[in-house]
Protein backbone atom coordinates (compact mmCIF):
# COMPACT_ATOMS: atom_id res chain seq x y z
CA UNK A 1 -20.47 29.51 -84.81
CA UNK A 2 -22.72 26.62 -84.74
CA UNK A 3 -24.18 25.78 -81.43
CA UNK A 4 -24.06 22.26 -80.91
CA UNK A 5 -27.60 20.42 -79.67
CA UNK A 6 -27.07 18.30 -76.54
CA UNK A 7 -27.08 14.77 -76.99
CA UNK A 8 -31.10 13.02 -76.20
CA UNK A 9 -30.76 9.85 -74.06
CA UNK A 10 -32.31 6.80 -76.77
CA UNK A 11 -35.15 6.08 -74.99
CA UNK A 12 -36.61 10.00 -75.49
CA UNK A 13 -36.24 8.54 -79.76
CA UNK A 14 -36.97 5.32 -80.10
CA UNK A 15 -38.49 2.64 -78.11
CA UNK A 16 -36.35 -1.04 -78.71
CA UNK A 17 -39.35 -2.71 -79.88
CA UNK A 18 -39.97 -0.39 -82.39
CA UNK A 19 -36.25 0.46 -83.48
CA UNK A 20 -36.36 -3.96 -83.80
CA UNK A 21 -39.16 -3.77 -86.41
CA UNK A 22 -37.95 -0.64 -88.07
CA UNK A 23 -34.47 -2.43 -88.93
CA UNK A 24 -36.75 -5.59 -90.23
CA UNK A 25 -38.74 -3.42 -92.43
CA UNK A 26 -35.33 -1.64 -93.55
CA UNK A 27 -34.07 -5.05 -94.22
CA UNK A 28 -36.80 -5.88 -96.20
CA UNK A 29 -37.06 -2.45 -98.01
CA UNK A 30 -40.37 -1.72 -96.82
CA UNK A 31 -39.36 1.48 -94.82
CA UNK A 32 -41.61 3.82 -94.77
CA UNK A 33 -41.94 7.87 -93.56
CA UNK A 34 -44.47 6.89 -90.97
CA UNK A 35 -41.43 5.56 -89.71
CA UNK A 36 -39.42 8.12 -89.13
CA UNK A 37 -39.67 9.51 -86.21
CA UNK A 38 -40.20 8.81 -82.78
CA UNK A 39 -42.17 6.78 -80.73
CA UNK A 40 -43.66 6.05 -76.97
CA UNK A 41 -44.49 3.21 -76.10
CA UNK A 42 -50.13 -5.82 -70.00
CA UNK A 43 -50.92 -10.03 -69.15
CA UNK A 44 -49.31 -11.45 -65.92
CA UNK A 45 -50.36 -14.58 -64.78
CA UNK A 46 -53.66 -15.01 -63.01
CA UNK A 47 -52.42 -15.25 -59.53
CA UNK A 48 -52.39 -11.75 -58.78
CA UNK A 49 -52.43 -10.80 -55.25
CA UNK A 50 -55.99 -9.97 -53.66
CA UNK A 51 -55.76 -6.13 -53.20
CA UNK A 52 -57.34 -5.05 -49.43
CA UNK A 53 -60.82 -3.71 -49.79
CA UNK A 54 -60.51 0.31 -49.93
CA UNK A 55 -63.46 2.99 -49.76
CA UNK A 56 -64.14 4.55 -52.97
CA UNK A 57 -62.12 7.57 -53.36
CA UNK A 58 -62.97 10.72 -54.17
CA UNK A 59 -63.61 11.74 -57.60
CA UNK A 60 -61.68 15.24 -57.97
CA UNK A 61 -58.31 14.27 -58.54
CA UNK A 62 -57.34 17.15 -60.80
CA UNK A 63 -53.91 18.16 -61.21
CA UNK A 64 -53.38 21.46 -58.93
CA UNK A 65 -54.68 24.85 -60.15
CA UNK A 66 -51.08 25.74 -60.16
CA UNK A 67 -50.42 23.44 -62.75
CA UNK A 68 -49.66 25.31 -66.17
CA UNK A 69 -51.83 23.53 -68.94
CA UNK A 70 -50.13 21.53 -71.79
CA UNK A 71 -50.85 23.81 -74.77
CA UNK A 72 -53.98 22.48 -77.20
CA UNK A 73 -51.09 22.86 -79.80
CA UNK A 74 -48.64 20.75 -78.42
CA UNK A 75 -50.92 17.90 -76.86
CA UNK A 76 -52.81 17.24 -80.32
CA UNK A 77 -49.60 17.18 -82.24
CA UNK A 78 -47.02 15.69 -80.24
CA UNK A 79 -48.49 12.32 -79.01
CA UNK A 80 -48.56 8.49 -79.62
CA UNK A 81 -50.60 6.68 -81.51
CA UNK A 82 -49.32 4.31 -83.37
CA UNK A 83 -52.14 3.13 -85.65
CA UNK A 84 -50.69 6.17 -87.91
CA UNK A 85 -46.82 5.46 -87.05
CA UNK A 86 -44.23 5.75 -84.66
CA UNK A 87 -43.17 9.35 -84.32
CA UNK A 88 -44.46 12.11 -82.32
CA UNK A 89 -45.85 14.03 -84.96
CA UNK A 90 -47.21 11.32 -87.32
CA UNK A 91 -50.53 11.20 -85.63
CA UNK A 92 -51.50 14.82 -85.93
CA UNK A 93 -50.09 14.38 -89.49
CA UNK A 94 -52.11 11.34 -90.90
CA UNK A 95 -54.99 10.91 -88.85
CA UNK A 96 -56.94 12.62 -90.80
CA UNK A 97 -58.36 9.40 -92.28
CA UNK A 98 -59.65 8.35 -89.14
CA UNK A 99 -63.73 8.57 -89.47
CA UNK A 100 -64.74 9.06 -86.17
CA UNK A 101 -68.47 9.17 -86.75
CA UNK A 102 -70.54 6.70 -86.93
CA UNK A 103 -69.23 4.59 -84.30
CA UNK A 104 -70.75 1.94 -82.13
CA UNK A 105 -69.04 0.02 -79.14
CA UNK A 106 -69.47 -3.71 -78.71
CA UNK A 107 -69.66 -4.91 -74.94
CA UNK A 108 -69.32 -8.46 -74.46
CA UNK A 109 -68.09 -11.01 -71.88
CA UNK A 110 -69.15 -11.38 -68.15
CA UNK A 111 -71.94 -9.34 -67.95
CA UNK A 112 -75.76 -9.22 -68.14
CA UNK A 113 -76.65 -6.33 -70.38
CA UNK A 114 -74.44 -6.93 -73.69
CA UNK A 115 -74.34 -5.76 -78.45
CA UNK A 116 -73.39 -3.32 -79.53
CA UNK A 117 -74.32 -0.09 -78.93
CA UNK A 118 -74.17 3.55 -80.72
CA UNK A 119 -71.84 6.15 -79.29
CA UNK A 120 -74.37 8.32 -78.95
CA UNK A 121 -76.03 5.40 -76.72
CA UNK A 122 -73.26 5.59 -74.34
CA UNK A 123 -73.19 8.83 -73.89
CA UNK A 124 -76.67 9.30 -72.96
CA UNK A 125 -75.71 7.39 -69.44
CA UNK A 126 -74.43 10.47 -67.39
CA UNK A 127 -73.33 14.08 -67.61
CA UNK A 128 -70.29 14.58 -69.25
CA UNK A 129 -67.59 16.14 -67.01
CA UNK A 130 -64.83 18.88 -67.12
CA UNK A 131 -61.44 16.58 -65.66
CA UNK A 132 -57.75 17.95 -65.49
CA UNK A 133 -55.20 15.38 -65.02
CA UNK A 134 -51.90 14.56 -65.20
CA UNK A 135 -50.59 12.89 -68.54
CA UNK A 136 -47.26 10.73 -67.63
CA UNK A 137 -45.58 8.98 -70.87
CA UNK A 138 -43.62 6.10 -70.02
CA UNK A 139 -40.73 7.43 -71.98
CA UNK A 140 -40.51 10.60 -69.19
CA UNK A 141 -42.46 13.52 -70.82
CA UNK A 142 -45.78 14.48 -69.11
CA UNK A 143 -48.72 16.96 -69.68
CA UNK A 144 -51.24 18.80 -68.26
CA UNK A 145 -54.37 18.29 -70.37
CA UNK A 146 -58.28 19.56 -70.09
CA UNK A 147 -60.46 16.67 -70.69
CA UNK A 148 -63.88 16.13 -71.01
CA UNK A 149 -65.82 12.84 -70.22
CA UNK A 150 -67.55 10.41 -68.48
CA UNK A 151 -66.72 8.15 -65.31
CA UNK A 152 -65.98 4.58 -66.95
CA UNK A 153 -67.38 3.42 -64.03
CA UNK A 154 -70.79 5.04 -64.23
CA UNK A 155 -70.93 3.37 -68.23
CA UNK A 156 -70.00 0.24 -66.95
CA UNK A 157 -72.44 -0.11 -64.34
CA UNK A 158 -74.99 -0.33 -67.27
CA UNK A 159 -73.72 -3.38 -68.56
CA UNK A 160 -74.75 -5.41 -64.91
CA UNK A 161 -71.41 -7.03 -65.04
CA UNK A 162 -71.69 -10.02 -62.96
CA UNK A 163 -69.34 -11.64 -59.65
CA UNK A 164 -67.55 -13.78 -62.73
CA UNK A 165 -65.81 -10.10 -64.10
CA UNK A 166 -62.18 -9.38 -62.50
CA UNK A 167 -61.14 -7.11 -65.40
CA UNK A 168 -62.12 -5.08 -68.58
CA UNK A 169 -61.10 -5.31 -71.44
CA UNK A 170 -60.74 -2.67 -74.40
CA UNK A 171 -59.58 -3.15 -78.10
CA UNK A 172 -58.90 -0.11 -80.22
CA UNK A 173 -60.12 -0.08 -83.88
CA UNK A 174 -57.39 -2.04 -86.47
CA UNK A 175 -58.90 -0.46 -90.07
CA UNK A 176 -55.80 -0.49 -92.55
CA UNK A 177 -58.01 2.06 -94.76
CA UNK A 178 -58.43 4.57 -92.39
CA UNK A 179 -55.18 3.78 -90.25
CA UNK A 180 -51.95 2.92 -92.20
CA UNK A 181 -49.81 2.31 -89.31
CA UNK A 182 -51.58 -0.70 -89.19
CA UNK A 183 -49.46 -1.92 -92.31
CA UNK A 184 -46.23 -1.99 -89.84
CA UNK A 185 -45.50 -4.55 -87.29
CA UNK A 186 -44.62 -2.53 -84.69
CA UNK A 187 -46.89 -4.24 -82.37
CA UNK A 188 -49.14 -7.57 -82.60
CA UNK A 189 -52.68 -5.43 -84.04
CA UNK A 190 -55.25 -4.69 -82.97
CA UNK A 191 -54.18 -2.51 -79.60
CA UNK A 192 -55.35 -4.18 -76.64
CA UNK A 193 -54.99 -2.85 -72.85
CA UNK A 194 -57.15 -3.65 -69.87
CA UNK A 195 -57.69 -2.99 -66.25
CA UNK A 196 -58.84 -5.00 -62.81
CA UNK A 197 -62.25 -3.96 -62.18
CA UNK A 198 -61.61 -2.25 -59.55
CA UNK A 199 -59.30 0.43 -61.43
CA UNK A 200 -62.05 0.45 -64.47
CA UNK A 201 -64.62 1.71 -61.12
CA UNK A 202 -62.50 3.75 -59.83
CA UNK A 203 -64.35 7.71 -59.50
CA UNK A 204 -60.94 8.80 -61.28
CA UNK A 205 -60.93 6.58 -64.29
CA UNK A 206 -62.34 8.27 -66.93
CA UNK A 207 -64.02 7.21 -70.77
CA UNK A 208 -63.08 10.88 -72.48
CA UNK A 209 -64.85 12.36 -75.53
CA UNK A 210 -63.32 15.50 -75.80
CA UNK A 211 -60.13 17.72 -74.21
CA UNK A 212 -59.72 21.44 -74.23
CA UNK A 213 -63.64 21.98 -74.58
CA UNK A 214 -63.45 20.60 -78.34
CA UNK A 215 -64.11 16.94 -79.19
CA UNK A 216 -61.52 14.79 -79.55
CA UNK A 217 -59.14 15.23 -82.13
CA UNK A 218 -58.40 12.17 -84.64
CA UNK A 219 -54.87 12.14 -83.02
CA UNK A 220 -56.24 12.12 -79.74
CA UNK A 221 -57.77 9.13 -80.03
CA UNK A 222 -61.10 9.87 -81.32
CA UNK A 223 -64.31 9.80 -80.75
CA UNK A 224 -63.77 7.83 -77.19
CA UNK A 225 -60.47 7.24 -75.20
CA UNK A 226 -59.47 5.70 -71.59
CA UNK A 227 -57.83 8.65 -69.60
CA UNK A 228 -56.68 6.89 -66.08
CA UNK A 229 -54.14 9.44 -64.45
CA UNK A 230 -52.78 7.36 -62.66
CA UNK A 231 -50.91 4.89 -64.88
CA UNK A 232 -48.79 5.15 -67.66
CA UNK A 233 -49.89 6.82 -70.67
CA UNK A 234 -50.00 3.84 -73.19
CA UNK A 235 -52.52 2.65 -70.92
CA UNK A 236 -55.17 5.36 -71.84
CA UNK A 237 -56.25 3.75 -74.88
CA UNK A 238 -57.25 5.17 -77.95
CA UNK A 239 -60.52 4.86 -80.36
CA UNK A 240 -62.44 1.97 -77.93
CA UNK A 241 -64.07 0.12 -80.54
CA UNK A 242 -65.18 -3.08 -77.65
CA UNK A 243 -65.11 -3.37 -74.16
CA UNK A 244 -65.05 -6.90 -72.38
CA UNK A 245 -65.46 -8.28 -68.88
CA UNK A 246 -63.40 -11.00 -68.24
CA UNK A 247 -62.67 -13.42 -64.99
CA UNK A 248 -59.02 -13.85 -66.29
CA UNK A 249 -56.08 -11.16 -66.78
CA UNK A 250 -56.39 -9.86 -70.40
CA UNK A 251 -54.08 -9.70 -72.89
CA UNK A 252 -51.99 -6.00 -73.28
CA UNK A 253 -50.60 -4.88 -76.44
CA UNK A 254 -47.17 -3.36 -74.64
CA UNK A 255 -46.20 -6.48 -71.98
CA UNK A 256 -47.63 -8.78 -74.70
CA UNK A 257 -44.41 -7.30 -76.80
CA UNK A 258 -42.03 -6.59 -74.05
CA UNK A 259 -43.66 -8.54 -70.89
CA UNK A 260 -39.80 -7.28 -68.86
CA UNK A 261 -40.38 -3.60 -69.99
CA UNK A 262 -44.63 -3.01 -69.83
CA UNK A 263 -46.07 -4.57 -66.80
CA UNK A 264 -50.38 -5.10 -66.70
CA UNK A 265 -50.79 -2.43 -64.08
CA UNK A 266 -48.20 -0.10 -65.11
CA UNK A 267 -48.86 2.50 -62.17
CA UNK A 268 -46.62 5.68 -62.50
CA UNK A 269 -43.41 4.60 -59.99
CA UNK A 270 -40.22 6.41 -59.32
CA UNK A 271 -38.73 3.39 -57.55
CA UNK A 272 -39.31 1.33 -60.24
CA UNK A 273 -37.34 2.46 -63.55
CA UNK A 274 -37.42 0.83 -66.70
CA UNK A 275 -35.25 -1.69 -67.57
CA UNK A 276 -33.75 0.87 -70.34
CA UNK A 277 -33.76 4.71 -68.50
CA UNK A 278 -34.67 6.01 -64.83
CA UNK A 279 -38.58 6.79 -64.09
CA UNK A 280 -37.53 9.20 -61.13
CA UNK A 281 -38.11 12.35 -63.10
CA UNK A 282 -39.88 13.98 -66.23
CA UNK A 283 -40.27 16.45 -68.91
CA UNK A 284 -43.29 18.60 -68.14
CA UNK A 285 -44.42 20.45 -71.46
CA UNK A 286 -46.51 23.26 -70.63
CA UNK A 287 -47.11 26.47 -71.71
CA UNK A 288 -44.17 27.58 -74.10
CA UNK A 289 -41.93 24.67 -72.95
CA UNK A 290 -40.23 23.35 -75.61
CA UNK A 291 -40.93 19.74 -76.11
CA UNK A 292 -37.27 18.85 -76.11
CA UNK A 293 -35.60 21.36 -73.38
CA UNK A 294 -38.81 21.52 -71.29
CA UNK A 295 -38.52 21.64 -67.40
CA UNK A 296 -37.27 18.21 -65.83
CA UNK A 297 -39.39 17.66 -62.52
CA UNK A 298 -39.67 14.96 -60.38
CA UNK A 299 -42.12 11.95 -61.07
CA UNK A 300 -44.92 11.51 -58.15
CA UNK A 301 -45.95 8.07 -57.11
CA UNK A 302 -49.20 7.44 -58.90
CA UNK A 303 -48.30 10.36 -60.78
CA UNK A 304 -49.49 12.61 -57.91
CA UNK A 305 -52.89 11.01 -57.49
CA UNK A 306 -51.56 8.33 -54.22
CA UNK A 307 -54.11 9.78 -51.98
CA UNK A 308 -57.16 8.63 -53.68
CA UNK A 309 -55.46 5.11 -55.93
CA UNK A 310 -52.83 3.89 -53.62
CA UNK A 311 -55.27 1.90 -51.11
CA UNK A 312 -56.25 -0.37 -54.28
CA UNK A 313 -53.00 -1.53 -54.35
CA UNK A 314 -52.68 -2.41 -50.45
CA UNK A 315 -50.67 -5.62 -49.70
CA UNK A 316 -49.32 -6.00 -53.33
CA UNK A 317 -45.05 -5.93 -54.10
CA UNK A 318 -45.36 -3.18 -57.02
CA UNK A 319 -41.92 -4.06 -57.85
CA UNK A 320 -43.58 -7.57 -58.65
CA UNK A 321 -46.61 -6.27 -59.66
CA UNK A 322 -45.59 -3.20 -62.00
């Protein structure tokens, strides 16, 4: 007898966005396999509240040493990166193109000190560190993930922005020859996501060159990557390629494309579900979980990390502001 596979609610397949601009390119005929699976997926206007001035929190954050790690195995080939399509596994599977090395970083916008600068340039500012955090996909799958890397803030301090910078900025690389999602339109290219300076500061936030004591895999978002634990996945982007400081809210890839389903700030929130499926609980892959069936836990405000984020947010609706 056949045993029959319980049915997956459509937002754990395909983001609306996406499924819209796979049935153009079906229309079309210009379906492709990068297209086949899967996917997961910021600006408001500038009259964002004034958050009340909060201490700097600590810097340890890590997720609980009773945590069971995401295997290396399943967080390199089951993630999102859409530069190399929309499913799960098409990252793992194509970003093999990707040439992480040489790469430089251009730094521009409100600051004193700014070019473009070699990797190995920015990595010469402080000692890389050993962080655990918390990995919470929008779609409601999380991991527990080893990374290695330096405090954003400590890099950005180099750059002397100045009183004019509110936010940074971050664009990923767009290369069709190295990255042939880019031939889709699943989303207006290249990535874009960005954070008030005060998040980019924050002892959490973290610029990550490497998870699992390894350097970061293509798929991963090699060689450099925003981790900030707090927040929604999509907002850990990929393969920095420039860094901006800017007065005004910047433009995100996700709320540009869907500004009533991806909010700028994007903080992990129970009580506020997406328009499309419930935030208040997860699927934690870990260990031997499988990716489909894993445990379903509930989802922590801030993704567990309140104690040391939540004062930057004092004063501010987050239903408004999420």
């Amino acid at each position: 007898m056949k045993t029959k596979l319980p049915d997956l609610p459509a937002h754990l397949i395909t983001p609306e966005p996406v499924y819209r601009a796979r049935r153009q390119l079906m229309q079309l005929g210009l379906a492709s396999p990068l297209l086949a699976l899967a996917g997961c997926a910021g600006a408001e206007d500038a009259g964002t509240p004034a958050p009340a001035a909060t201490a700097a929190a600590g810097a340890s954050g890590a997720a609980p040493g009773s945590e069971e790690l995401t295997r290396f195995e399943d967080a390199s080939s089951y993630n999102n990166f859409y530069e190399f399509g929309t499913g799960k596994a098409d990252p793992a599977r194509y970003a093999g193109t990707l040439e992480p090395s040489p790469w430089s970083v251009v730094v521009g916008g409100e600051a004193e000190v700014t070019g473009t600068f070699p990797l190995e340039d920015l990595l010469k500012i402080t000692a890389v560190q050993d962080r655990t955090y918390r990995l919470r996909c929008v779609e409601g799958w999380s991991m527990v993930i080893p990374w290695q890397g330096l405090p954003l803030g400590e890099v950005l301090k180099r750059f002397k922005p100045t009183s004019r910078a509110k936010y940074v900025a971050f664009t990923t690389l767009a290369d069709p020859r190295q990255m042939p999602g880019l031939r889709y339109p699943s989303i207006d290219w290249p990535y874009r996501e960005g954070l008030r300076m005060d998040e980019a500061m924050h002892p959490l936030t973290l610029l990550a060159t490497g998870m699992y004591g390894k350097p970061l895999p293509n798929q991963n978002g090699a060689p450099l990557r925003l981790v900030v634990p707090w927040k929604y996945g999509f907002k850990s982007i990929k393969s920095i390629i420039r860094i901006d400081f800017t007065e005004a809210m910047p433009p995100t890839s996700w709320n540009m494309l869907q500004p009533e389903e991806y909010g700028f700030y994007s903080n992990v929130n129970p009580d506020v579900d997406h328009p499309r499926w419930s935030q208040r609980s997860e699927r934690r892959i870990a260990g031997t979980a499988s990716k489909l069936f894993a445990e379903r836990i509930p989802t922590l405000p801030f993704n567990g990390y309140g104690d040391q984020v939540a004062g930057l947010y004092a004063g501010m609706d987050l239903r408004q502001w999420y």
